[in-house]
C-alpha atoms as a PDB file:
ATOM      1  CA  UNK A   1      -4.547 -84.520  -1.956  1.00  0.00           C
ATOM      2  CA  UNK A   2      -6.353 -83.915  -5.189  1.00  0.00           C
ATOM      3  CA  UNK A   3      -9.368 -81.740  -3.860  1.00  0.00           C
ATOM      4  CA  UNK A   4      -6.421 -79.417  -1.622  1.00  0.00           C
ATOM      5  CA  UNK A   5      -4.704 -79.217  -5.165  1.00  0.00           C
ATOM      6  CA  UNK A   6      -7.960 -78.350  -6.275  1.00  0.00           C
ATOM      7  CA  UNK A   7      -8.989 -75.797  -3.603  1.00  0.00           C
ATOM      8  CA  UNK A   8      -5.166 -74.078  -4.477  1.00  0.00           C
ATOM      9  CA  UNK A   9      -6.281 -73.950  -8.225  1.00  0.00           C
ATOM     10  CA  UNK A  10      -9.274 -72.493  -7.348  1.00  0.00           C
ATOM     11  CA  UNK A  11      -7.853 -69.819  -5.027  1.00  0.00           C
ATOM     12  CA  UNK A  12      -4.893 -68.987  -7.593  1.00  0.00           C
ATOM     13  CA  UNK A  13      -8.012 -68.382 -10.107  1.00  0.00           C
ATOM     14  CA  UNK A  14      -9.908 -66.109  -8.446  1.00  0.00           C
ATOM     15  CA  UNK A  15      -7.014 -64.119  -7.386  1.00  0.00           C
ATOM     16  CA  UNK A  16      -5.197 -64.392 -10.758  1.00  0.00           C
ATOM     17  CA  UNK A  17      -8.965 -63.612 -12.359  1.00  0.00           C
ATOM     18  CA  UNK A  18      -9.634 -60.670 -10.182  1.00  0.00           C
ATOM     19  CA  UNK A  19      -5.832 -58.949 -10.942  1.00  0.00           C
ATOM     20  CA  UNK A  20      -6.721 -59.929 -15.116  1.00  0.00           C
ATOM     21  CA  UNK A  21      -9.947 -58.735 -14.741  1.00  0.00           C
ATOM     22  CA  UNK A  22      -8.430 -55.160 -12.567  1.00  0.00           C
ATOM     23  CA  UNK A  23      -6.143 -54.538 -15.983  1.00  0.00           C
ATOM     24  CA  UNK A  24      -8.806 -54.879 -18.024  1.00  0.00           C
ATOM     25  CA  UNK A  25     -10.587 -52.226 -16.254  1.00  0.00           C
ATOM     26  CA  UNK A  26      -7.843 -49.987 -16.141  1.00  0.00           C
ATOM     27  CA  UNK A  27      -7.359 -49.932 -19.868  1.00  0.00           C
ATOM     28  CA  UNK A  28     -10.764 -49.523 -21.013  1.00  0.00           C
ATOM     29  CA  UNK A  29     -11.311 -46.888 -18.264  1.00  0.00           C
ATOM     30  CA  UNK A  30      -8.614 -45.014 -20.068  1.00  0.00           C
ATOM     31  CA  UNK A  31     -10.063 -45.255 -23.288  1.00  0.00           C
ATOM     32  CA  UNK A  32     -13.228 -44.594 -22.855  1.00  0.00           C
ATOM     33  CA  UNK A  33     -14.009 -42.684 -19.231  1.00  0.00           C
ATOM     34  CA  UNK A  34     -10.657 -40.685 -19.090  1.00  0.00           C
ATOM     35  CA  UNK A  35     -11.389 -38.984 -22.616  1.00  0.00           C
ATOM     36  CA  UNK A  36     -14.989 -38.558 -22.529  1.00  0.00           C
ATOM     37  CA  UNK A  37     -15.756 -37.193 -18.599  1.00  0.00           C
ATOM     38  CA  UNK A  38     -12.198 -35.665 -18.015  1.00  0.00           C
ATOM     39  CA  UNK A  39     -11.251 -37.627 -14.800  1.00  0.00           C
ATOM     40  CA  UNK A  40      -8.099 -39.139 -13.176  1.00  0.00           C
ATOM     41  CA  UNK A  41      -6.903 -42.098 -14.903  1.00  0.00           C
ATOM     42  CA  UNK A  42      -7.808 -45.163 -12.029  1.00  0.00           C
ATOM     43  CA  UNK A  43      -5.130 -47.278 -10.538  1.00  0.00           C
ATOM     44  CA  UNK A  44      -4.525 -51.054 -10.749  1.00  0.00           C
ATOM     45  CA  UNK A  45      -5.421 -51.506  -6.961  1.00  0.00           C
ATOM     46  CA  UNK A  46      -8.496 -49.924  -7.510  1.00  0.00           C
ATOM     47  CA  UNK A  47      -9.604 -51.213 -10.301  1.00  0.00           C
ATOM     48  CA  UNK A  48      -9.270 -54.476  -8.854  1.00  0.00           C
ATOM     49  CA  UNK A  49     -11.351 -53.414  -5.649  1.00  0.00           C
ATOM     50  CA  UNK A  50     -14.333 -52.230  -8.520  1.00  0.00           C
ATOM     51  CA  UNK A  51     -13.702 -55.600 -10.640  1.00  0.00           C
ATOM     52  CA  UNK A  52     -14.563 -57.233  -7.167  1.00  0.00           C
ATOM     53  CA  UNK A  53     -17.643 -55.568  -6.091  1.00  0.00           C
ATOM     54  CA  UNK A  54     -19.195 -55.375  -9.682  1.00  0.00           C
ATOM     55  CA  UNK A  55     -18.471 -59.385  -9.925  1.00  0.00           C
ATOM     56  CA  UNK A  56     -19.448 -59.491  -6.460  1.00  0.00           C
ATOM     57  CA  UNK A  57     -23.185 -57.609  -7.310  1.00  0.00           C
ATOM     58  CA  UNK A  58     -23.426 -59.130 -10.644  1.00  0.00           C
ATOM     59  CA  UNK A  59     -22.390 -63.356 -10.551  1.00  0.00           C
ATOM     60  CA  UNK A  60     -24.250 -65.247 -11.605  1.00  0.00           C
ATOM     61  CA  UNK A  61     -23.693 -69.295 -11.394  1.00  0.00           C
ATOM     62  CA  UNK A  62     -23.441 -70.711 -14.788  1.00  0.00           C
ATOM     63  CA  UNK A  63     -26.047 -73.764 -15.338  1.00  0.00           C
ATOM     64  CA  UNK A  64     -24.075 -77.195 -14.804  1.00  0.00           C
ATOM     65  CA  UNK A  65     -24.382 -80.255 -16.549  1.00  0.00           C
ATOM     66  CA  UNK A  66     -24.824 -83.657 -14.262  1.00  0.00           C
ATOM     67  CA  UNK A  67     -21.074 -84.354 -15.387  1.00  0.00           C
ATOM     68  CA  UNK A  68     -19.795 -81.239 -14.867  1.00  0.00           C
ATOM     69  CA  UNK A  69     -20.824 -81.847 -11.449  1.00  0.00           C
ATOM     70  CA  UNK A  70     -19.408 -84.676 -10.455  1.00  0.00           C
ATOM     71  CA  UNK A  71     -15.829 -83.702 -11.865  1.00  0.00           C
ATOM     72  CA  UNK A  72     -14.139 -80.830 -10.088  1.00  0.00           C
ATOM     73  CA  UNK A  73     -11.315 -80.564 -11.895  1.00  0.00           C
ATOM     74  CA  UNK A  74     -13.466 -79.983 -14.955  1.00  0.00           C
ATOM     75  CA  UNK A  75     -15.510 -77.363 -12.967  1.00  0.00           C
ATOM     76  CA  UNK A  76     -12.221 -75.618 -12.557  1.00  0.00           C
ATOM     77  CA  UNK A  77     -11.604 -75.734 -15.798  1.00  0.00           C
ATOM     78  CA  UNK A  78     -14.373 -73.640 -16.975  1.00  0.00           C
ATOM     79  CA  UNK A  79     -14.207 -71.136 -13.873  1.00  0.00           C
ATOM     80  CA  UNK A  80     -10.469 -70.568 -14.995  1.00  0.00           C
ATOM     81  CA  UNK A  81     -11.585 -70.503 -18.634  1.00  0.00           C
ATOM     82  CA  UNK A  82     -14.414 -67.943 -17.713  1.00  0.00           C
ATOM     83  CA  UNK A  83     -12.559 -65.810 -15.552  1.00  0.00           C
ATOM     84  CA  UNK A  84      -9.630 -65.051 -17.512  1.00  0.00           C
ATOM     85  CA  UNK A  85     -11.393 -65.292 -21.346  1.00  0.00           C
ATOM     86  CA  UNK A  86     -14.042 -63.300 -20.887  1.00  0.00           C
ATOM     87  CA  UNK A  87     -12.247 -60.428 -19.476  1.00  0.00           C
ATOM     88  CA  UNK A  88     -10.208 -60.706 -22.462  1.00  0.00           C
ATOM     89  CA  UNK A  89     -12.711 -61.219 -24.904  1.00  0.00           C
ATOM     90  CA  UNK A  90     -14.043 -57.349 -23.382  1.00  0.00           C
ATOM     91  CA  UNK A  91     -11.071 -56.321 -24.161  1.00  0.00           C
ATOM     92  CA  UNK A  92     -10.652 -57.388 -27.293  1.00  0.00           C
ATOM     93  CA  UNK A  93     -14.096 -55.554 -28.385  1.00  0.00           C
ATOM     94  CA  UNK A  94     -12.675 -52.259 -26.093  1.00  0.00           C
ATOM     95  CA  UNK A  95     -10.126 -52.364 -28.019  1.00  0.00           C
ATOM     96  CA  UNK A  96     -11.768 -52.496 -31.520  1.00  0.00           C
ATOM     97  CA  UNK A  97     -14.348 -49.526 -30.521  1.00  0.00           C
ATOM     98  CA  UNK A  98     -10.998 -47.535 -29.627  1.00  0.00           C
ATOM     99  CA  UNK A  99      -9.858 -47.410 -33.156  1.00  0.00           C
ATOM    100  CA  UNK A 100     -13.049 -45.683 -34.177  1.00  0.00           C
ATOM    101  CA  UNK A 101     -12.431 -42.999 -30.970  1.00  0.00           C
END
């Protein structure tokens, strides 16, 4: 039961992560890309679909420790923590280069 709970969180985190990650694109494409290159503002959908490929091309597996490995719940833990800080963390910093646009 725990490691189908597990596989749901999992799922839920890369789909959550991937629609988190698709805002944050959107936004910083309209600060930055719309104003400077004069093209259409993106849509969510879309920016999801580039969020994907671009994590797709560019993942890289983040170095466990022994423990980490043996406790999937923890392992969870810091995919959810990566996948939905990080993004917001970039946007964070997008957001404090906008002021000086």
């Amino acid at each position: 039961m725990k490691t189908v709970l597990l596989f749901l969180g999992g799922m839920m985190a890369l789909i959550l992560g991937a629609i988190w990650g698709g805002f944050v694109l959107v936004v910083l494409w309209g600060w930055f890309i719309v104003p400077a290159f004069h093209v259409a503002q993106i849509s969510i959908v879309l920016a999801i679909g580039i969020n994907c490929i671009v994590r797709l091309l560019t993942y890289t597996i983040p170095a466990a420790r022994q423990e980490d490995k043996e406790d999937a719940a923890k392992a969870l833990t810091v995919a959810l923590a990566w996948s939905f800080f990080y993004p917001l963390v970039v946007l964070g910093c997008g957001y404090v280069v906008h002021l000086f646009v």
